[in-house]
N, C-alpha and C. Protein backbone atom coordinates (compact mmCIF):
# COMPACT_ATOMS: atom_id res chain seq x y z
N UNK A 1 0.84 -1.19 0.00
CA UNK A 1 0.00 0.00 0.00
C UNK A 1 0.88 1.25 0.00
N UNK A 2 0.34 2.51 -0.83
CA UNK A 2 1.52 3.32 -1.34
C UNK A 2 0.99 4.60 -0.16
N UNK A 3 1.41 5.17 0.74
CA UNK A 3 1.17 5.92 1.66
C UNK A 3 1.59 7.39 0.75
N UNK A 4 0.96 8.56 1.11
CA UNK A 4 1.04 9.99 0.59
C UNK A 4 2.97 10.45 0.67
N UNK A 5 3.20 10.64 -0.19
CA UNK A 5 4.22 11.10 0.90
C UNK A 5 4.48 12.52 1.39
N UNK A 6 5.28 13.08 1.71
CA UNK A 6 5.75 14.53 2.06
C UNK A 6 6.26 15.43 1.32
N UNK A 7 5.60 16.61 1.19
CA UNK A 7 6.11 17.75 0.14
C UNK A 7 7.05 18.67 1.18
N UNK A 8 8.23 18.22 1.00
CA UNK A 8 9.56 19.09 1.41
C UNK A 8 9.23 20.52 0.76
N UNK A 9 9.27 20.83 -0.52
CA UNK A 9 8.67 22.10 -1.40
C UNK A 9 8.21 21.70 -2.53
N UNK A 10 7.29 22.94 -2.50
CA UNK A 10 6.92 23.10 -3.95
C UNK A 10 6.63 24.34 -4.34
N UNK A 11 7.61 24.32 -5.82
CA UNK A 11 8.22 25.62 -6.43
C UNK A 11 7.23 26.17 -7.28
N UNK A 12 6.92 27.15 -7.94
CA UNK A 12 5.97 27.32 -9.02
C UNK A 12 6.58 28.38 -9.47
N UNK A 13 7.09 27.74 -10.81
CA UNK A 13 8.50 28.55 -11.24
C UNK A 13 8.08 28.77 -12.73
N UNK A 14 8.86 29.55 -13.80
CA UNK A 14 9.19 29.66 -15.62
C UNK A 14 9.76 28.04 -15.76
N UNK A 15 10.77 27.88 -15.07
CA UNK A 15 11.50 26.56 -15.48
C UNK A 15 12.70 26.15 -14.60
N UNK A 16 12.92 25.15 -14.49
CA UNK A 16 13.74 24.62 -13.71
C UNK A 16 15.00 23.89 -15.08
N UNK A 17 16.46 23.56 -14.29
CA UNK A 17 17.14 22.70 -15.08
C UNK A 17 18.18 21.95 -13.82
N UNK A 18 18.39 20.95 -14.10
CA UNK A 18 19.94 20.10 -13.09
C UNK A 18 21.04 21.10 -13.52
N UNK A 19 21.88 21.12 -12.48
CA UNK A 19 22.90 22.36 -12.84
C UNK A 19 24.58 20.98 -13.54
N UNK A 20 24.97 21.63 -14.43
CA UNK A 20 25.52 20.77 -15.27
C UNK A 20 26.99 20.20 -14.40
N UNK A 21 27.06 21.18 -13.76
CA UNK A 21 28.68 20.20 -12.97
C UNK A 21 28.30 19.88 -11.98
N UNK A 22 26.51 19.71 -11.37
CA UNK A 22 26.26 19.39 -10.42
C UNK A 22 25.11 18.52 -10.66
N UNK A 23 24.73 17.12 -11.26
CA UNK A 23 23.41 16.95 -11.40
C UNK A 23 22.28 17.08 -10.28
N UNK A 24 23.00 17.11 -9.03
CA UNK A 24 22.05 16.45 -8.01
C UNK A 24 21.41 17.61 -7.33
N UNK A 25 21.95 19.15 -8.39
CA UNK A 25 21.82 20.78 -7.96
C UNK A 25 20.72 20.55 -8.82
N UNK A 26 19.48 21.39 -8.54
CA UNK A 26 18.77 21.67 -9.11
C UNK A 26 18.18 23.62 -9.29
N UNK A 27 18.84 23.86 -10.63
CA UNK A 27 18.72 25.33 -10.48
C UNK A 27 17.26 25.61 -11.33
N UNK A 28 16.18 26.70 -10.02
CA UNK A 28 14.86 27.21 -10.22
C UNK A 28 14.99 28.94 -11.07
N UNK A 29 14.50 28.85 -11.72
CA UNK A 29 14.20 30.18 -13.03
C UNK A 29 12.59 30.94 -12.71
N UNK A 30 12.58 31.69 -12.55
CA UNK A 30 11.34 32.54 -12.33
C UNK A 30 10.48 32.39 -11.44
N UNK A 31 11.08 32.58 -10.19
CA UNK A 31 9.44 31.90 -9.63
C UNK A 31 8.17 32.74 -9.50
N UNK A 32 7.49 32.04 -9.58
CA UNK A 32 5.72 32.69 -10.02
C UNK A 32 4.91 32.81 -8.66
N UNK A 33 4.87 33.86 -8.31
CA UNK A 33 3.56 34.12 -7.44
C UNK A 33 2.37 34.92 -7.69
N UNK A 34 2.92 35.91 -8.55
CA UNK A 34 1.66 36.32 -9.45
C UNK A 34 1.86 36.58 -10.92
N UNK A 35 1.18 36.48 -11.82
CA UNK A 35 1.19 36.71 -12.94
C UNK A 35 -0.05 38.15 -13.20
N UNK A 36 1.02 38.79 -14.00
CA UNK A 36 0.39 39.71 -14.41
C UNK A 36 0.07 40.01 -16.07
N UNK A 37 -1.32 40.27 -16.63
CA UNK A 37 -1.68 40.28 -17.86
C UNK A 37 -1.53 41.50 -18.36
N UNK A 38 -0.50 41.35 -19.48
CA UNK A 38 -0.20 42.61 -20.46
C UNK A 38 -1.41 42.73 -21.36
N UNK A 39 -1.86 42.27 -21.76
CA UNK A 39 -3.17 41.76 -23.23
C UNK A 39 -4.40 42.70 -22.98
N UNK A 40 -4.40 43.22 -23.80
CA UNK A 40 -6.01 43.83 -24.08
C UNK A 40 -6.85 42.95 -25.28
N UNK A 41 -7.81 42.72 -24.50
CA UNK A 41 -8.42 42.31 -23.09
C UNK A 41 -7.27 41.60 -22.44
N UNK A 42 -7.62 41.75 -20.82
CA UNK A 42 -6.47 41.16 -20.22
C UNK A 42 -7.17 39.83 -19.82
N UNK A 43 -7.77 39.60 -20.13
CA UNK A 43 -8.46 37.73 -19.79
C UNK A 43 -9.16 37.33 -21.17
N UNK A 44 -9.39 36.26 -21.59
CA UNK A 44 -8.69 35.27 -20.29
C UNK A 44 -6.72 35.33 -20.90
N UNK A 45 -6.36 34.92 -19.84
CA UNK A 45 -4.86 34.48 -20.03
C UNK A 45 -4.31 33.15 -20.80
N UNK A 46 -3.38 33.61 -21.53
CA UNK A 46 -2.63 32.05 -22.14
C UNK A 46 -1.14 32.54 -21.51
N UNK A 47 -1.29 31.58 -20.30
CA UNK A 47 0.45 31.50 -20.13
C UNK A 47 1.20 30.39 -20.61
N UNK A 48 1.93 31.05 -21.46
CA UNK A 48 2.55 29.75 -22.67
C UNK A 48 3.23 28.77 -22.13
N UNK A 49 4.07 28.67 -20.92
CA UNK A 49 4.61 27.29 -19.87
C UNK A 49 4.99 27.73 -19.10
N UNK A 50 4.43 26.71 -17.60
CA UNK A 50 4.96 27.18 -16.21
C UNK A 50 5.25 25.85 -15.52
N UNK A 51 6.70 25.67 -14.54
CA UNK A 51 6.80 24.22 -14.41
C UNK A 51 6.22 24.17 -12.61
N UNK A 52 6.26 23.64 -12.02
CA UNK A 52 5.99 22.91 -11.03
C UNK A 52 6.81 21.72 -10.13
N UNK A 53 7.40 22.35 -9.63
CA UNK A 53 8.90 21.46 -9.00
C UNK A 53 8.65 20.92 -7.27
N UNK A 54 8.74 19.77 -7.38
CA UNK A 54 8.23 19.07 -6.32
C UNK A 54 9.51 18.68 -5.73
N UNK A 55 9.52 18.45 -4.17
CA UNK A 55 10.34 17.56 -3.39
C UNK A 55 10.22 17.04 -2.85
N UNK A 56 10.17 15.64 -2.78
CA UNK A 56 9.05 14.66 -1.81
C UNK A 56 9.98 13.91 -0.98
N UNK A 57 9.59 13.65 -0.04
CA UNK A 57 9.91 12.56 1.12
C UNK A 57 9.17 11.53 1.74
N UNK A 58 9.35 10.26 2.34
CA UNK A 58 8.78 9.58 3.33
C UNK A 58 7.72 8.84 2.21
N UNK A 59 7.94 8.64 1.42
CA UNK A 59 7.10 8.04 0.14
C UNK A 59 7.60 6.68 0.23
N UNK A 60 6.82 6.07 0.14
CA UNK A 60 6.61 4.16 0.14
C UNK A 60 5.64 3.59 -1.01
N UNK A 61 6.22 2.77 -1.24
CA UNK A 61 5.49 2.28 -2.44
C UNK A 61 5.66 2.58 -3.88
N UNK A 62 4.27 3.04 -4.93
CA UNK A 62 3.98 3.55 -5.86
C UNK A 62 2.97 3.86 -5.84
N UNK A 63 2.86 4.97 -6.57
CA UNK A 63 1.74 5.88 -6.81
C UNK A 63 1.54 6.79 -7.95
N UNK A 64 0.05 7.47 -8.39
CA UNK A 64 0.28 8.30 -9.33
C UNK A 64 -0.18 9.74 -9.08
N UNK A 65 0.64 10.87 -9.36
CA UNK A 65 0.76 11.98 -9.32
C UNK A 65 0.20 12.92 -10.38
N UNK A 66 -0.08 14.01 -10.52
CA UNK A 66 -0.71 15.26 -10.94
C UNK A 66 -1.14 16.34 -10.11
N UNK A 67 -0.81 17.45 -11.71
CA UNK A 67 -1.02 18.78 -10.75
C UNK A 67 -2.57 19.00 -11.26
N UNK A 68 -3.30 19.72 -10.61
CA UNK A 68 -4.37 20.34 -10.68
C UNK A 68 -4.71 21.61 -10.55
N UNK A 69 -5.00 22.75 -11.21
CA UNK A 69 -5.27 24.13 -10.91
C UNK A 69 -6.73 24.16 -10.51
N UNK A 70 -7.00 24.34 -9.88
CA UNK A 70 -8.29 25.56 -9.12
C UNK A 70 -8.35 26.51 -8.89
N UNK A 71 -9.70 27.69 -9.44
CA UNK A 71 -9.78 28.68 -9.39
C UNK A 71 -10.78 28.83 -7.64
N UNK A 72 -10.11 29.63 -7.30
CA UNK A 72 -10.22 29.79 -5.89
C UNK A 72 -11.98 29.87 -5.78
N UNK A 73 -12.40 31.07 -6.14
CA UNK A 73 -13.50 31.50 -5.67
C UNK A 73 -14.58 31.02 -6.22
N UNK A 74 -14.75 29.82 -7.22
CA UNK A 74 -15.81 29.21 -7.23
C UNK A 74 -15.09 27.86 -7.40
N UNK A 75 -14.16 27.09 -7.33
CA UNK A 75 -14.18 25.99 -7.01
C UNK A 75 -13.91 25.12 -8.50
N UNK A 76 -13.80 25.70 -9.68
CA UNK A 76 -13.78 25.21 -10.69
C UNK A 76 -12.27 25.12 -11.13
N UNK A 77 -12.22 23.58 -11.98
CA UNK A 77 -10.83 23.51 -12.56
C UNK A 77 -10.61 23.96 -13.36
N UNK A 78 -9.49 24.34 -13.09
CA UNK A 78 -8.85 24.95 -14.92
C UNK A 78 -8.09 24.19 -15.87
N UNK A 79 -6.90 23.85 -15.09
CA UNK A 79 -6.58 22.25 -16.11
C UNK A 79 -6.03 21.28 -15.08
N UNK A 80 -5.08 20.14 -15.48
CA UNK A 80 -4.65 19.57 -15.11
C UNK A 80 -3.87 18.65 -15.58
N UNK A 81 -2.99 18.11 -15.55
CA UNK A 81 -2.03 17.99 -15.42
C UNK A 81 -2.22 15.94 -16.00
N UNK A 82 -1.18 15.44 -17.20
CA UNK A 82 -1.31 13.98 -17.08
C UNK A 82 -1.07 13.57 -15.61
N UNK A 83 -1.30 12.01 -15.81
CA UNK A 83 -1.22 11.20 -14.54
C UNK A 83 0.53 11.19 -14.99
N UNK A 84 1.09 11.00 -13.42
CA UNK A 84 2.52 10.77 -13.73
C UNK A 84 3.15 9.46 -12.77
N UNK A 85 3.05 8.27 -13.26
CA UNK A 85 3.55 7.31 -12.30
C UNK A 85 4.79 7.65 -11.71
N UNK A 86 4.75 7.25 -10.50
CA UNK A 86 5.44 7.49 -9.12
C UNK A 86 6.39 6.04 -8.60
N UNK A 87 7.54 5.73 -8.37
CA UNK A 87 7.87 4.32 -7.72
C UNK A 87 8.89 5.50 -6.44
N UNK A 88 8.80 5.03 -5.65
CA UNK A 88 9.53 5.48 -4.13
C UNK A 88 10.30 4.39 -4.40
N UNK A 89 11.97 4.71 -3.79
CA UNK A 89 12.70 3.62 -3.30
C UNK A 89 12.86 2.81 -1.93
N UNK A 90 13.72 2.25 -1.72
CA UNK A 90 13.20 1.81 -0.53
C UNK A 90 13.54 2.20 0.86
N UNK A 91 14.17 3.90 0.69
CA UNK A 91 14.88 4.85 1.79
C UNK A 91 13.67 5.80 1.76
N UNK A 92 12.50 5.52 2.95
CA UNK A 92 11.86 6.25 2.98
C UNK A 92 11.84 7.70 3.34
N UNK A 93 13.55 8.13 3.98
CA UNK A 93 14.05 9.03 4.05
C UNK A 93 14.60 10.03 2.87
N UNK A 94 14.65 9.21 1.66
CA UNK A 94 15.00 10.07 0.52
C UNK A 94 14.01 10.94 0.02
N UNK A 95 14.94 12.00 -0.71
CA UNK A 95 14.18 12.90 -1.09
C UNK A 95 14.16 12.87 -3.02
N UNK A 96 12.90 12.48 -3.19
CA UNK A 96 12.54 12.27 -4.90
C UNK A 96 12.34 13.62 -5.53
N UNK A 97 12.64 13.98 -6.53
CA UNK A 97 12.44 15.18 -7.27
C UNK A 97 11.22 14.76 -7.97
N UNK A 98 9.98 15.43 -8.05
CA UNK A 98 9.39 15.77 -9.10
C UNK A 98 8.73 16.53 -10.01
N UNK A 99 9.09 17.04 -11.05
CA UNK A 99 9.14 18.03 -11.97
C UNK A 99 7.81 17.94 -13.04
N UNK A 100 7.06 18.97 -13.08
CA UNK A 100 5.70 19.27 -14.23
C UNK A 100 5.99 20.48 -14.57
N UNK A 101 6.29 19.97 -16.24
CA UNK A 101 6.29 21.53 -17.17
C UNK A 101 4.57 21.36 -17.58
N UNK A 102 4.03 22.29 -17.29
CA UNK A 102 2.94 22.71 -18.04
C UNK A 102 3.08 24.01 -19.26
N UNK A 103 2.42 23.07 -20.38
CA UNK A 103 2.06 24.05 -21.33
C UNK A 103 0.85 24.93 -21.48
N UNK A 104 0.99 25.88 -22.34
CA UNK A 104 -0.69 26.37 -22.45
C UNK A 104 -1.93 26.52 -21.44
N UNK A 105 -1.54 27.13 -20.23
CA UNK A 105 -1.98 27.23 -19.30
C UNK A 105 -3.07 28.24 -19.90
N UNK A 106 -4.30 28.28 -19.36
CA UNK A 106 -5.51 29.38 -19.96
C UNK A 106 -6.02 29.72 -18.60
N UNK A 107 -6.03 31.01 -17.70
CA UNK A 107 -6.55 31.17 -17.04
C UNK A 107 -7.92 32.31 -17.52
N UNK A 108 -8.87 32.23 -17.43
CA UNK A 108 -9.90 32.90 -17.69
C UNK A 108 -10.21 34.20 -16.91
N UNK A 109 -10.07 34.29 -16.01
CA UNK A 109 -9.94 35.76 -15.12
C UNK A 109 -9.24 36.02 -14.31
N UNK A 110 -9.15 37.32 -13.44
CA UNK A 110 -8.68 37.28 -12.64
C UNK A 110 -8.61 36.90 -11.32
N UNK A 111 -7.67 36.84 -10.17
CA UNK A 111 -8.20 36.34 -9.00
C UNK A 111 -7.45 35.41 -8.32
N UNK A 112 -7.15 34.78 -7.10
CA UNK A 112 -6.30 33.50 -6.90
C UNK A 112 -6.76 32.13 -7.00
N UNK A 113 -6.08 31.49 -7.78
CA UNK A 113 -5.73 30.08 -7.96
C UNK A 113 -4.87 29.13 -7.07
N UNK A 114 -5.03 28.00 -6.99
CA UNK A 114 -4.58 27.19 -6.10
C UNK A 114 -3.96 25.86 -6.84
N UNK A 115 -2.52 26.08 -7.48
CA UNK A 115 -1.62 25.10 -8.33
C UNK A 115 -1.47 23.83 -6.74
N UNK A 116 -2.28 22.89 -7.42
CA UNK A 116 -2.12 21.14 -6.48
C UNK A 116 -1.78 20.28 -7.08
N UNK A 117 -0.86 19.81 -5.60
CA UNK A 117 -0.42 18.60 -5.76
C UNK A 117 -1.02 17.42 -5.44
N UNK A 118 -1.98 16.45 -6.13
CA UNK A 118 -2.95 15.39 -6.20
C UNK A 118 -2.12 14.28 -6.19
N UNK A 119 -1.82 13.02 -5.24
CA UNK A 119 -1.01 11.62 -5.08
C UNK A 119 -2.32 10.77 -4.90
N UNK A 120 -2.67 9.74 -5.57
CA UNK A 120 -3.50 8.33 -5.47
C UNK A 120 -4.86 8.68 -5.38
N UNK A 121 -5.40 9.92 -6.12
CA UNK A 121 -6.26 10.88 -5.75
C UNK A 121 -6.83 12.03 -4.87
N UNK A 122 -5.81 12.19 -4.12
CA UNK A 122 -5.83 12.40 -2.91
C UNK A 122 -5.27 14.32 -2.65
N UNK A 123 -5.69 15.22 -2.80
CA UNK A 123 -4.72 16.75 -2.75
C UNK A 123 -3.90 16.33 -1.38
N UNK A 124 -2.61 16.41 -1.47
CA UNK A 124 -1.97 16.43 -0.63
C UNK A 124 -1.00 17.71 0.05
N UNK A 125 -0.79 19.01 -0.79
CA UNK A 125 -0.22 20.22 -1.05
C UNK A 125 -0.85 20.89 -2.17
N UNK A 126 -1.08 22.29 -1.57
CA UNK A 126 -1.29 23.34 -2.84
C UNK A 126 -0.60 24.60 -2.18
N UNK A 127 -0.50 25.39 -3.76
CA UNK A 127 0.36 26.69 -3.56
C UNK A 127 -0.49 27.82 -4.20
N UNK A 128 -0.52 29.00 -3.78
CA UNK A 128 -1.39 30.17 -4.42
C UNK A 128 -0.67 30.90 -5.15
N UNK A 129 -1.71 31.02 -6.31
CA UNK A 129 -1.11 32.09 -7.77
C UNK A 129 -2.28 32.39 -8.11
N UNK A 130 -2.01 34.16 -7.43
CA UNK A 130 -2.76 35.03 -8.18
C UNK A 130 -2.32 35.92 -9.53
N UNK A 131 -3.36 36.26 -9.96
CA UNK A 131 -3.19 36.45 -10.89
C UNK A 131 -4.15 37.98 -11.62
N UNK A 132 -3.76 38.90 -11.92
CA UNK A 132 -4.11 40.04 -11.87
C UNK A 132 -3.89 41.21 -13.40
């Protein structure tokens, strides 16, 4: 049985990359707490890719993962994210990286959103991005 595991962090960034004389460095690029719309009309929004950088711990088993956006104030999704199979090793103390580039993000208005982290169906972490 695959137990939730622990979100050490989660980033909500432009993009992430492994740093090249360091693989086990992981260097974060933009991080996103609000987005702001240049566009007339300024909604709805197309944010062309935003990644989602996870650090998990205390994970047993296997499981499957996705992000999910929710728009705060009525409760509706915006997208989400494929399923992403999950295997934990067998150091329930390690810490697993996991990384979601999202494309083509469409937010429809303004207001805060709630980028989640969903394990075996389950929201286990979310982060707020408003958006204005």
């Amino acid at each position: 049985m695959a137990l939730n595991p622990v979100v050490r962090y989660m980033i909500l960034c432009d993009d992430w990359a492994s740093d090249p004389a360091n693989p086990r460095r992981i260097n974060i690029f933009g991080l996103l707490i609000t987005l702001h719309s240049l566009e007339q009309p300024p909604f709805p929004l197309l944010h062309r890719e935003m990644s989602v950088f996870l650090a998990l711990t205390a994970g047993r088993g296997q499981g499957e993962a996705k992000i999910v956006c929710v728009f705060e104030e009525t409760g509706e999704r915006i997208f989400e994210t494929p399923t992403k199979r999950l295997a934990f090793g067998p150091n329930p103390l390690a810490v697993v990286a996991l990384p979601f580039r999202i494309r083509d993000c469409r937010f429809p208005r303004a207001g805060l959103y709630s980028i989640q982290f969903w394990y075996n169906g389950e929201k286990v972490h979310e982060c707020p991005l408003r958006l204005r």
